[in-house]
PDB file of N, CA and C in Angstrom:
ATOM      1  N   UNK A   1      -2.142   6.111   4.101  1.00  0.00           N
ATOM      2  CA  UNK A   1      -2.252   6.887   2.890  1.00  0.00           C
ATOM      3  C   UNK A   1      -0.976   6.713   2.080  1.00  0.00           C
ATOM      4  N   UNK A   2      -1.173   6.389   0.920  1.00  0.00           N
ATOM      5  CA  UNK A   2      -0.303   6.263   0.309  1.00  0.00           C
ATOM      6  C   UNK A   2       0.093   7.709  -0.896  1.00  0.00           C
ATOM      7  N   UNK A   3       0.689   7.657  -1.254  1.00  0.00           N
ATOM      8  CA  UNK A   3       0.901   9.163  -2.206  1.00  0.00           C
ATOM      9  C   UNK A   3       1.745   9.262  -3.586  1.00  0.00           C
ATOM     10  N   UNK A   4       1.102   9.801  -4.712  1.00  0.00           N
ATOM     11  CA  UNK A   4       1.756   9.940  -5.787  1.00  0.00           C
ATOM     12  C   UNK A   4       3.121   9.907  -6.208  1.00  0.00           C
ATOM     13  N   UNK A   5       4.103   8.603  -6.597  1.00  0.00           N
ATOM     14  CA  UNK A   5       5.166   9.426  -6.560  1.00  0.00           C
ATOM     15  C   UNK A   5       6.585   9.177  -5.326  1.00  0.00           C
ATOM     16  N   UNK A   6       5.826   8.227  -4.696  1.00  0.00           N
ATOM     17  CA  UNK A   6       6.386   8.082  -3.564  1.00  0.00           C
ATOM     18  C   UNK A   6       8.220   7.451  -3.578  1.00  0.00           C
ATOM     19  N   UNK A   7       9.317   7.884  -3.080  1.00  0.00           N
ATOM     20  CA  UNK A   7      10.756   8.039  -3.366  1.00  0.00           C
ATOM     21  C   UNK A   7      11.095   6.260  -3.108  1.00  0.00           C
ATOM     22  N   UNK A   8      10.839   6.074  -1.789  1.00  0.00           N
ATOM     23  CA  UNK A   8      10.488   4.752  -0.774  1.00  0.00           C
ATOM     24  C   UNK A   8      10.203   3.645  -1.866  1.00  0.00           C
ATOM     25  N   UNK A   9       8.669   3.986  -2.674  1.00  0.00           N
ATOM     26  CA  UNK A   9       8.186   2.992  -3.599  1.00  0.00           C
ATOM     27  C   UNK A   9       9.164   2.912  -4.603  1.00  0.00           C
ATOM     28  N   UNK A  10       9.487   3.988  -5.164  1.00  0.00           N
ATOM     29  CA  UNK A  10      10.382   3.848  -6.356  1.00  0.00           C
ATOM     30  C   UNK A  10      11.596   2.983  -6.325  1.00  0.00           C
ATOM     31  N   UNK A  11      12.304   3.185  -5.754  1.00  0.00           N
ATOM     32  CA  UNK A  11      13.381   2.937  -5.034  1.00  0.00           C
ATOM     33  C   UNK A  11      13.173   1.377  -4.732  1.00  0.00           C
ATOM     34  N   UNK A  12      11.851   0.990  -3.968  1.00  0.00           N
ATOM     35  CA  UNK A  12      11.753  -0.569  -3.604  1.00  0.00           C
ATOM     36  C   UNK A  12      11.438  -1.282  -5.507  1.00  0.00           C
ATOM     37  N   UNK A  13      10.563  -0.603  -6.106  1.00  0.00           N
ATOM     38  CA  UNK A  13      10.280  -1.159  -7.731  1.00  0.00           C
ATOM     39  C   UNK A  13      11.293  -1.388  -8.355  1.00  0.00           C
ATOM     40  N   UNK A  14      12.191  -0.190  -8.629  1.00  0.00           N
ATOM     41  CA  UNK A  14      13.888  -0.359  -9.045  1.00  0.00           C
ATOM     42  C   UNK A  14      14.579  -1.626  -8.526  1.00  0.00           C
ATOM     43  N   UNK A  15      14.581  -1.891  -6.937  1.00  0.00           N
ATOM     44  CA  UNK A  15      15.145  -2.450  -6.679  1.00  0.00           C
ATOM     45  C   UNK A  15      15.048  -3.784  -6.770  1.00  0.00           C
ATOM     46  N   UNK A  16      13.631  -4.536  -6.934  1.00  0.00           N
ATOM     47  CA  UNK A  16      12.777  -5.711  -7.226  1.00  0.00           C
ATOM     48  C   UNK A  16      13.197  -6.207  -8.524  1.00  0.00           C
ATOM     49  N   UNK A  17      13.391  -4.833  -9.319  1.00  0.00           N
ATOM     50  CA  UNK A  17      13.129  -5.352 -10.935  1.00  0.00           C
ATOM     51  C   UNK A  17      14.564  -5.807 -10.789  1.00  0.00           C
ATOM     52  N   UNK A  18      15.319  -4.519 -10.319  1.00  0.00           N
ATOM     53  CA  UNK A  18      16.898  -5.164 -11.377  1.00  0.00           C
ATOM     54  C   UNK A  18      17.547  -6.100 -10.535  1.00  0.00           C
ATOM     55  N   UNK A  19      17.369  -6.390  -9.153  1.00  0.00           N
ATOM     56  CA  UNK A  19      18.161  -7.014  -8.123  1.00  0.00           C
ATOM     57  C   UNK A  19      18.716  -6.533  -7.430  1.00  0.00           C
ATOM     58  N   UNK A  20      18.872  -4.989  -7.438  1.00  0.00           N
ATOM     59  CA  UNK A  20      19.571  -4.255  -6.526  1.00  0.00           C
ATOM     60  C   UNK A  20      19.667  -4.063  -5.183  1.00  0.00           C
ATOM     61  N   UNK A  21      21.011  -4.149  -4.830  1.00  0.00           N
ATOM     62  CA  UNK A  21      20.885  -4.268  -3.171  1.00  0.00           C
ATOM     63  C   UNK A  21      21.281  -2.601  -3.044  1.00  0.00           C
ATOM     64  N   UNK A  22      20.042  -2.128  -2.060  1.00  0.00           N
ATOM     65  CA  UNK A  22      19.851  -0.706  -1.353  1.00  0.00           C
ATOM     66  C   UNK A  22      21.178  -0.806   0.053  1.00  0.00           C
ATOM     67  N   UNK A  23      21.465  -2.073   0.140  1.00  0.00           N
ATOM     68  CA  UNK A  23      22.095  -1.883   1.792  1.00  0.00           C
ATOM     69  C   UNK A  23      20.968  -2.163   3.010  1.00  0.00           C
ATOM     70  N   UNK A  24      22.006  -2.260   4.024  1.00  0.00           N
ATOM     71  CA  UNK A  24      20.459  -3.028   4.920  1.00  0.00           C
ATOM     72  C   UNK A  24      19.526  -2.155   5.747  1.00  0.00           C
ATOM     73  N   UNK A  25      19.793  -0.906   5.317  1.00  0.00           N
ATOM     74  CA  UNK A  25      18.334  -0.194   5.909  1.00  0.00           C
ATOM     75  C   UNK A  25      17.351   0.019   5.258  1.00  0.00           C
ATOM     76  N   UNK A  26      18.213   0.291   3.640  1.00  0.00           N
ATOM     77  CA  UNK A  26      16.917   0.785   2.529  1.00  0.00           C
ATOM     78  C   UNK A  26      16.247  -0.949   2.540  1.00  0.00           C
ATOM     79  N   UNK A  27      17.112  -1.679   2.075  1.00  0.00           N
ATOM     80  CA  UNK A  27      16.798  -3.358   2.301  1.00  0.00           C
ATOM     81  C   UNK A  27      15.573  -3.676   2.684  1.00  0.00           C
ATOM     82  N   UNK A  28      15.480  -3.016   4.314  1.00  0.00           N
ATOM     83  CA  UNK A  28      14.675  -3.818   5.013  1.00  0.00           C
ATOM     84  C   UNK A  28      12.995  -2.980   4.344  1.00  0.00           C
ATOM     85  N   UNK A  29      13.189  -1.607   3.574  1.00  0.00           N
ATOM     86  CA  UNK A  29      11.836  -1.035   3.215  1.00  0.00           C
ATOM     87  C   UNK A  29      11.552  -2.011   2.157  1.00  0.00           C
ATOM     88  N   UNK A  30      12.210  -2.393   1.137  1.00  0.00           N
ATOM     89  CA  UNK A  30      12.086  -3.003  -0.377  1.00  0.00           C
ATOM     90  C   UNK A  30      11.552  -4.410   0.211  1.00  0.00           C
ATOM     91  N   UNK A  31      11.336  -5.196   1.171  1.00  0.00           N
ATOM     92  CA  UNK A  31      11.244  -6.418   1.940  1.00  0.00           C
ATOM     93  C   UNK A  31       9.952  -5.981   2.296  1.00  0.00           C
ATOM     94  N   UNK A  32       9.965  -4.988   3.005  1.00  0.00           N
ATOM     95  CA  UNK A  32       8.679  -4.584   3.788  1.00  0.00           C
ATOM     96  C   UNK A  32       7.676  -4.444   2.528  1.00  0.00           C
ATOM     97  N   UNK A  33       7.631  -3.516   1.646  1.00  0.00           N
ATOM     98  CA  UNK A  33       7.222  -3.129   0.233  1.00  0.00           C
ATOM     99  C   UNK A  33       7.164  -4.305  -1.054  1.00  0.00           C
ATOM    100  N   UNK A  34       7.852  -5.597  -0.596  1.00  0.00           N
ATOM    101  CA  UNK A  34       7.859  -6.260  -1.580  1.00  0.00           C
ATOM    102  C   UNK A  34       6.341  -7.190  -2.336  1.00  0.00           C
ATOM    103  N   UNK A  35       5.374  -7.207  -0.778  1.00  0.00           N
ATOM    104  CA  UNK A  35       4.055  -8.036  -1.187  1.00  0.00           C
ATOM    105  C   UNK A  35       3.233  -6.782  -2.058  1.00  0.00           C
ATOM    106  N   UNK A  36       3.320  -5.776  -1.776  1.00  0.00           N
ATOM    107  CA  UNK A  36       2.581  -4.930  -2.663  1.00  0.00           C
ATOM    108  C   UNK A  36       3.226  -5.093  -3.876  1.00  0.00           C
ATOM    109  N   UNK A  37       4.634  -4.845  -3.762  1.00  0.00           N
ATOM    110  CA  UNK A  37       5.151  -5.289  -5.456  1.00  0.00           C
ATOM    111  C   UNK A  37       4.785  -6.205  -6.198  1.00  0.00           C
ATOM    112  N   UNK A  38       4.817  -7.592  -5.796  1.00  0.00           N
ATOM    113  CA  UNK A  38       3.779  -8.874  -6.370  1.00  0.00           C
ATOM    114  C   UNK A  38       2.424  -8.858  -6.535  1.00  0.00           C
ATOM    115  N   UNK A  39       1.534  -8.027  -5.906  1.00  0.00           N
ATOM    116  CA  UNK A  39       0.758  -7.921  -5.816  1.00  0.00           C
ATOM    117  C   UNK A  39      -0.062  -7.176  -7.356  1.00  0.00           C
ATOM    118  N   UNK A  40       1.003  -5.892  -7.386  1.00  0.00           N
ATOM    119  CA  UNK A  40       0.968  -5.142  -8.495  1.00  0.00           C
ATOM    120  C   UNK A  40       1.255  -5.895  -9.431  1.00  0.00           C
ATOM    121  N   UNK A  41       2.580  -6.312  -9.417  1.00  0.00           N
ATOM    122  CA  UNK A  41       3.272  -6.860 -10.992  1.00  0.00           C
ATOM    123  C   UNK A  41       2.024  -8.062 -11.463  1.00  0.00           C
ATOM    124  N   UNK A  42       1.967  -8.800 -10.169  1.00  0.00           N
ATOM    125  CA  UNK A  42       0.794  -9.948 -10.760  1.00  0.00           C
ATOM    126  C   UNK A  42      -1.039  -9.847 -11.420  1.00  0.00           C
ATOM    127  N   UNK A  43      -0.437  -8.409 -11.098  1.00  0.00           N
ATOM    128  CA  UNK A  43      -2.288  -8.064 -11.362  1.00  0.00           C
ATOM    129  C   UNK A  43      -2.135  -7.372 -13.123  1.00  0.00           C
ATOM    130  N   UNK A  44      -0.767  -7.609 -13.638  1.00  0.00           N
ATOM    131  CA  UNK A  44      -0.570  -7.299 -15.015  1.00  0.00           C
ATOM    132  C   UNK A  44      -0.971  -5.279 -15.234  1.00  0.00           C
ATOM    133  N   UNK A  45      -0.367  -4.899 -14.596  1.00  0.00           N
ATOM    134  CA  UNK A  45      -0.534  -3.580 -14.852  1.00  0.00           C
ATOM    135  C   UNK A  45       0.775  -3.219 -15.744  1.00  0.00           C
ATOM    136  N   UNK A  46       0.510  -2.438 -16.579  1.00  0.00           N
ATOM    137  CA  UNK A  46       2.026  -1.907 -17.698  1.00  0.00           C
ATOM    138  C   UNK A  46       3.103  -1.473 -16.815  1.00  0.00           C
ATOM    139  N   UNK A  47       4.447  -1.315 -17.191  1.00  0.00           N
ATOM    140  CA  UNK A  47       5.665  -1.481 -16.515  1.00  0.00           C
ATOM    141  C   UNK A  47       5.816  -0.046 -16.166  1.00  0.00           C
ATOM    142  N   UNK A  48       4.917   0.886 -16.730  1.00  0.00           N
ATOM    143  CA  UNK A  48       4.933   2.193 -16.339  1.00  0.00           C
ATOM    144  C   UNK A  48       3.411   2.616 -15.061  1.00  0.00           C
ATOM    145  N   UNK A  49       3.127   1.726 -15.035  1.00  0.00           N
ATOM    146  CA  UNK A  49       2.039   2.140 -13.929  1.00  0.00           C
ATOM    147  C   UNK A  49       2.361   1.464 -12.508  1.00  0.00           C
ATOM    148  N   UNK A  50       3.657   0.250 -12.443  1.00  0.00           N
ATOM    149  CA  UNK A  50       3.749  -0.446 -11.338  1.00  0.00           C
ATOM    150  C   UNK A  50       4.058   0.293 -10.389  1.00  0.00           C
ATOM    151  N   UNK A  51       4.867   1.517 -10.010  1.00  0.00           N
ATOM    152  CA  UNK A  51       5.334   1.840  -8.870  1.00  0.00           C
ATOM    153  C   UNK A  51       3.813   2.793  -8.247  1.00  0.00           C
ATOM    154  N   UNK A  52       2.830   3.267  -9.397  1.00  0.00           N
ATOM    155  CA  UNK A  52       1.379   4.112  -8.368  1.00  0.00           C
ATOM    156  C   UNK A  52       0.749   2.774  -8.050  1.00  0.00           C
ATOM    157  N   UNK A  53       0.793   1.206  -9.017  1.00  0.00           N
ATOM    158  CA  UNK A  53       0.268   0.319  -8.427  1.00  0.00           C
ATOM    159  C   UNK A  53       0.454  -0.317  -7.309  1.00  0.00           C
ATOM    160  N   UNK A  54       1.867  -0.444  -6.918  1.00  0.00           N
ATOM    161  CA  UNK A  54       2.320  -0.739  -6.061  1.00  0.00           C
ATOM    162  C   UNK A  54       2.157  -0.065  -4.614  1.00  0.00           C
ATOM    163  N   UNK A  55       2.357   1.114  -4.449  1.00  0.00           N
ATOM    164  CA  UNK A  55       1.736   1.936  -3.562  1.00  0.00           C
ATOM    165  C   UNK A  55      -0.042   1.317  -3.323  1.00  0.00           C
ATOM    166  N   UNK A  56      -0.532   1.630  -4.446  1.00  0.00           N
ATOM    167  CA  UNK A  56      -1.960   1.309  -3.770  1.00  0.00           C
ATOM    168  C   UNK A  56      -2.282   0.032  -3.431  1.00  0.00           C
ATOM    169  N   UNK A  57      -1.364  -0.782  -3.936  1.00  0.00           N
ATOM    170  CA  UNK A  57      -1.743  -2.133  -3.082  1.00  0.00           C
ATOM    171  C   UNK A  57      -0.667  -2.233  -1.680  1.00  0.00           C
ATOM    172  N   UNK A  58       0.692  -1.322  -1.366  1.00  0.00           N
ATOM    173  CA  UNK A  58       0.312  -1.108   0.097  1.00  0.00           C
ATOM    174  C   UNK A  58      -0.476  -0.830   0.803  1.00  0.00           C
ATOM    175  N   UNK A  59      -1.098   0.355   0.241  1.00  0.00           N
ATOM    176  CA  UNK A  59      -2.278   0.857   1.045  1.00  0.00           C
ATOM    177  C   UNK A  59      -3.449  -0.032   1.587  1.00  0.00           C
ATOM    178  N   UNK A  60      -3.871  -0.830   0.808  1.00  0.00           N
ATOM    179  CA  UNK A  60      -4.363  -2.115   0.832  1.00  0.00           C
ATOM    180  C   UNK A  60      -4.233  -2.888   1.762  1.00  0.00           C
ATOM    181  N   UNK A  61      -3.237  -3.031   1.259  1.00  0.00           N
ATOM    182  CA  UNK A  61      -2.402  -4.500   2.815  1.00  0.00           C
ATOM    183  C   UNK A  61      -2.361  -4.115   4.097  1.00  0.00           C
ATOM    184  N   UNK A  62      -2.421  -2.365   4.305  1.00  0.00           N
ATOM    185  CA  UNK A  62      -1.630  -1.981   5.336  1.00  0.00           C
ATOM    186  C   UNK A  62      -3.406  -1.846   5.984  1.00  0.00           C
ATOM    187  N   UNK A  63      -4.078  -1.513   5.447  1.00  0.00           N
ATOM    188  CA  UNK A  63      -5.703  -1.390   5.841  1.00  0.00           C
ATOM    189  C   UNK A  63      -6.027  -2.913   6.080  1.00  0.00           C
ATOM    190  N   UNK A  64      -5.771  -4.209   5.682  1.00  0.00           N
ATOM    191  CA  UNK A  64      -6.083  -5.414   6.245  1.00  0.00           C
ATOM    192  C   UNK A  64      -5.213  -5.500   6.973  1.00  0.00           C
ATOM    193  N   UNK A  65      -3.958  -5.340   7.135  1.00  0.00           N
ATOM    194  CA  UNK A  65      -3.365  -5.512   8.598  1.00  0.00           C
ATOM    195  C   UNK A  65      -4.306  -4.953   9.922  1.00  0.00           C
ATOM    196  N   UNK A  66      -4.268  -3.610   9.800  1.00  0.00           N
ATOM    197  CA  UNK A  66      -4.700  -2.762  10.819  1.00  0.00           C
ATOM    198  C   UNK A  66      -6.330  -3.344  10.942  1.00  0.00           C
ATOM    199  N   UNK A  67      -6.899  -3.996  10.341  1.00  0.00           N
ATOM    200  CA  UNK A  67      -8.144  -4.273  10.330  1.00  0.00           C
ATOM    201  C   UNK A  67      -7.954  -6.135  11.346  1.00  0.00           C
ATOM    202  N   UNK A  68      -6.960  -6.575  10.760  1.00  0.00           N
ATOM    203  CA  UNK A  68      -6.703  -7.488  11.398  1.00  0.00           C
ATOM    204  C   UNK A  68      -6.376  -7.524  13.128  1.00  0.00           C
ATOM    205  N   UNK A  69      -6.011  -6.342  13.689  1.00  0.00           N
ATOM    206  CA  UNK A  69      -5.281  -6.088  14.694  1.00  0.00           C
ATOM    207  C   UNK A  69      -6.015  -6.501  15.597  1.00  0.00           C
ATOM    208  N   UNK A  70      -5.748  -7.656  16.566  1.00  0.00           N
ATOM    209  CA  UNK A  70      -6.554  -8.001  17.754  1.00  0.00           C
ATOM    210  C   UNK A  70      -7.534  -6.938  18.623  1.00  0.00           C
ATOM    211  N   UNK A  71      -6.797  -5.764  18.550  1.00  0.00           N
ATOM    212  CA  UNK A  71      -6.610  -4.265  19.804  1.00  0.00           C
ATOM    213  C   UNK A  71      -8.064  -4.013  18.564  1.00  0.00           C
ATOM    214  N   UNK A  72      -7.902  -3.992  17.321  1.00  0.00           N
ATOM    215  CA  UNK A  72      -8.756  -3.184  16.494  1.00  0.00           C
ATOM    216  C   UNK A  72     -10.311  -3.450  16.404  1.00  0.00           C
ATOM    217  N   UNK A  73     -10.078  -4.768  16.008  1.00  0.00           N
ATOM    218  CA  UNK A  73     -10.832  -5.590  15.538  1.00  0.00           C
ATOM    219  C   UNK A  73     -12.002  -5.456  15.981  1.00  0.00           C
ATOM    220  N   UNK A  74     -12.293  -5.148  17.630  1.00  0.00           N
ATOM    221  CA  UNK A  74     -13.450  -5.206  18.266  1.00  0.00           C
ATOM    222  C   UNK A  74     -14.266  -4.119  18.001  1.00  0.00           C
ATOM    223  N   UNK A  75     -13.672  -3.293  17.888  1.00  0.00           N
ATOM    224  CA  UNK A  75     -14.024  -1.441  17.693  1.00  0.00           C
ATOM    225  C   UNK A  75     -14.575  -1.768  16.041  1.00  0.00           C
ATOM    226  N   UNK A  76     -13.996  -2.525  14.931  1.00  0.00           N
ATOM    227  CA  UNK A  76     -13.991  -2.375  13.738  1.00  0.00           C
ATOM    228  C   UNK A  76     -15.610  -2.957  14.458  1.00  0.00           C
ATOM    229  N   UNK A  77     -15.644  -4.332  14.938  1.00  0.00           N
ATOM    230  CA  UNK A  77     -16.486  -5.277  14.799  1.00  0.00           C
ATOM    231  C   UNK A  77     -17.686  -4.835  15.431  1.00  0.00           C
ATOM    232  N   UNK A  78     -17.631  -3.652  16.298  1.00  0.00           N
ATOM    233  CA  UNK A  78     -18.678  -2.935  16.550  1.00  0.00           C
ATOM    234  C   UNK A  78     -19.445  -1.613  16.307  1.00  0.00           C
ATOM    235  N   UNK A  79     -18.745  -1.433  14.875  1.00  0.00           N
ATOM    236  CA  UNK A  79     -18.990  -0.522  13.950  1.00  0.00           C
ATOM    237  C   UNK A  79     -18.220   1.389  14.518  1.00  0.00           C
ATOM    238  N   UNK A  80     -17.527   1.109  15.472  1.00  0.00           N
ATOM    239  CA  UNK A  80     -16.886   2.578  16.493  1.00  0.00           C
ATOM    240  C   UNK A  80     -15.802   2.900  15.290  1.00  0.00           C
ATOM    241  N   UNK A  81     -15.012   2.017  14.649  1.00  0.00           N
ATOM    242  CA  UNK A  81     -14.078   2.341  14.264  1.00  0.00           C
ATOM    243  C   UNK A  81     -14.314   1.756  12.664  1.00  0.00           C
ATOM    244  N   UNK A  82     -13.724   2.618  11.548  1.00  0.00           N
ATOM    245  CA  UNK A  82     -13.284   2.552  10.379  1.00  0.00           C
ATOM    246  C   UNK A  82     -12.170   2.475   9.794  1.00  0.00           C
ATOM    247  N   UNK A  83     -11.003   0.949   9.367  1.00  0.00           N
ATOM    248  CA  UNK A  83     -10.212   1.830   9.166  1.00  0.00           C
ATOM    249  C   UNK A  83     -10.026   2.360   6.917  1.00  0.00           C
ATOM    250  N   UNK A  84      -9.538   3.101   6.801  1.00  0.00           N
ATOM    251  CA  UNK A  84      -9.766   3.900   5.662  1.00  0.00           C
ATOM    252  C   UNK A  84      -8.600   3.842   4.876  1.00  0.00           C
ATOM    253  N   UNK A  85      -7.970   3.244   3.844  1.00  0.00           N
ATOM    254  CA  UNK A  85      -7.363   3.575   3.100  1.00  0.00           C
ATOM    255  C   UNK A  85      -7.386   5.062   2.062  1.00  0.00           C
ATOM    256  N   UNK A  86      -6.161   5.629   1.474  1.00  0.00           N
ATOM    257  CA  UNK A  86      -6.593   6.510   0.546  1.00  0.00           C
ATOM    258  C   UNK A  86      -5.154   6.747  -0.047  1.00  0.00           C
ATOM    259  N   UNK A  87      -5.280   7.763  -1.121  1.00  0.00           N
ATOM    260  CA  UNK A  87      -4.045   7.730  -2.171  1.00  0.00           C
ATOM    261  C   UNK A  87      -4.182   9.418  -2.279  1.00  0.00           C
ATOM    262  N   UNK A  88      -2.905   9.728  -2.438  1.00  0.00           N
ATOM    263  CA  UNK A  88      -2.787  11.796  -2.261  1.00  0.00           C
ATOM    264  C   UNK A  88      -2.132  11.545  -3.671  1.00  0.00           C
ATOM    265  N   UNK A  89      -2.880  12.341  -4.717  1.00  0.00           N
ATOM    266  CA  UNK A  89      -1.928  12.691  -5.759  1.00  0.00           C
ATOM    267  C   UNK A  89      -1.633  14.000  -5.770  1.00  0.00           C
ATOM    268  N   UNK A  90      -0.308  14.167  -6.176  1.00  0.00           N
ATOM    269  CA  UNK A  90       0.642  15.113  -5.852  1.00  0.00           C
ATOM    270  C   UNK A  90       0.502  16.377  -6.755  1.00  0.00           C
ATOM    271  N   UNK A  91       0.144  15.813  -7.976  1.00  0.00           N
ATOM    272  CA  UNK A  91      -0.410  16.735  -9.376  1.00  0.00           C
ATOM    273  C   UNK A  91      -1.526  17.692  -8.696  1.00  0.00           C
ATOM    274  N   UNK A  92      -2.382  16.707  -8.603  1.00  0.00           N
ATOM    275  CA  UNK A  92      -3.989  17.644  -8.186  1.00  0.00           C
ATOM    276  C   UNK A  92      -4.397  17.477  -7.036  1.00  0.00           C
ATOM    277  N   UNK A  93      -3.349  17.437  -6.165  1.00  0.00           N
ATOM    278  CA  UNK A  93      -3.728  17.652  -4.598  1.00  0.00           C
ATOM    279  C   UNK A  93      -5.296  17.349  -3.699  1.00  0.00           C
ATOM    280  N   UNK A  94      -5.618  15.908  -5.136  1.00  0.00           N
ATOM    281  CA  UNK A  94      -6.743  15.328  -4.559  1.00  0.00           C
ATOM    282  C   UNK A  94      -6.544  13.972  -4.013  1.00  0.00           C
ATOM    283  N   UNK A  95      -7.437  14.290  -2.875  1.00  0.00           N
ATOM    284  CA  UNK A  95      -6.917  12.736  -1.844  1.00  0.00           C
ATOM    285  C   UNK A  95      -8.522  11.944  -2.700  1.00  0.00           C
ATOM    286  N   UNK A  96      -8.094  10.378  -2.862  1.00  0.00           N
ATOM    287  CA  UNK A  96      -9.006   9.157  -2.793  1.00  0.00           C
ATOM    288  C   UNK A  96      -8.732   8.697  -1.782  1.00  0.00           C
ATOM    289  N   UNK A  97     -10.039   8.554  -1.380  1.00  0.00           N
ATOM    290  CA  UNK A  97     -10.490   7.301  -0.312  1.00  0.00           C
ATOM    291  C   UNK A  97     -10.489   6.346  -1.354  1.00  0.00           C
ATOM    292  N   UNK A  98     -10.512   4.863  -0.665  1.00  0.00           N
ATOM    293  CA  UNK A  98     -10.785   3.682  -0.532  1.00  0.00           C
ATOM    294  C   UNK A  98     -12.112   3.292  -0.235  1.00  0.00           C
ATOM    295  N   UNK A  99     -13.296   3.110  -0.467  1.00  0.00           N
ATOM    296  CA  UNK A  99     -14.284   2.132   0.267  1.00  0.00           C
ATOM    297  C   UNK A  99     -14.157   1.574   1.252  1.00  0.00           C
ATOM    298  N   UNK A 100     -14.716   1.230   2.636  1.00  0.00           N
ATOM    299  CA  UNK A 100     -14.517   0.651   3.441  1.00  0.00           C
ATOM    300  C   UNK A 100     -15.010  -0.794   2.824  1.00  0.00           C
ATOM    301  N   UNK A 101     -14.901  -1.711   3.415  1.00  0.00           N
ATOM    302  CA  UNK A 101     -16.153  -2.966   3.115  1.00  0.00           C
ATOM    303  C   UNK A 101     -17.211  -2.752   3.778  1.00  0.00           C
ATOM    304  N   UNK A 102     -18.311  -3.064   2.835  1.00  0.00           N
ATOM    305  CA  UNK A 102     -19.855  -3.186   3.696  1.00  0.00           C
ATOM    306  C   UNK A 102     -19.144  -4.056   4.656  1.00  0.00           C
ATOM    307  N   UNK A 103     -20.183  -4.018   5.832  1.00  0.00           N
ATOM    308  CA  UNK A 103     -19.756  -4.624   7.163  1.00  0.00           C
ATOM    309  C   UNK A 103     -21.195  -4.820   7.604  1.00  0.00           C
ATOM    310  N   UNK A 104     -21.439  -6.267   7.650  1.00  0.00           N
ATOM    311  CA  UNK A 104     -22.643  -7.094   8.080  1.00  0.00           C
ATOM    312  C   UNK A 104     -22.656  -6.627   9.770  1.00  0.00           C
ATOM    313  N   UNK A 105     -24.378  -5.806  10.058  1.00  0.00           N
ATOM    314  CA  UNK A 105     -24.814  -5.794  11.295  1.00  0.00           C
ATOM    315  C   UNK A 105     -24.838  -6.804  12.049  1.00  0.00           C
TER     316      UNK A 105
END
């Protein structure tokens, strides 16, 4: 779940745009956070929507990882398990789901 607003995201967007080095702990989040950043910036969203875009295309990535997971996969592949992306906005304390993918019987 990703969430409105998030300090982590901001902080990695700031740091992408201007070059800024966080030091090597914040570092290693802005690294971790950086494919959602491309992800966002490349999908042409305005310079004021990249950091909620960015978040939701972690959320994204982090749901095909976990979908990818050897351990997972079988459970996904036998319909036991779902895994679920979603986004908490902070304003109106309403959570989105994500769609799962249809998933061929």
């Amino acid at each position: 779940m990703g969430h409105q607003g998030c300090g982590a995201v901001i902080a990695a967007v700031e740091s992408l745009e201007h070059g800024t080095d966080l030091g090597p702990y914040l570092n290693r989040i802005v690294a971790a956070l950086k494919p959602a950043y491309d992800a966002a910036k490349s999908s042409g969203v305005p310079q004021d929507k990249l950091v909620d875009a960015t978040t939701r295309w972690q959320t994204a990535l982090t749901v095909q990882a976990l979908e990818a997971d050897p351990r997972l996969a079988p459970l996904i592949g036998a319909g036991t398990l779902v895994i679920q992306g979603a986004y908490y906005s902070l304003d109106t304390g309403e959570v989105t789901w994500s769609r799962p993918r249809d998933r061929q019987a």
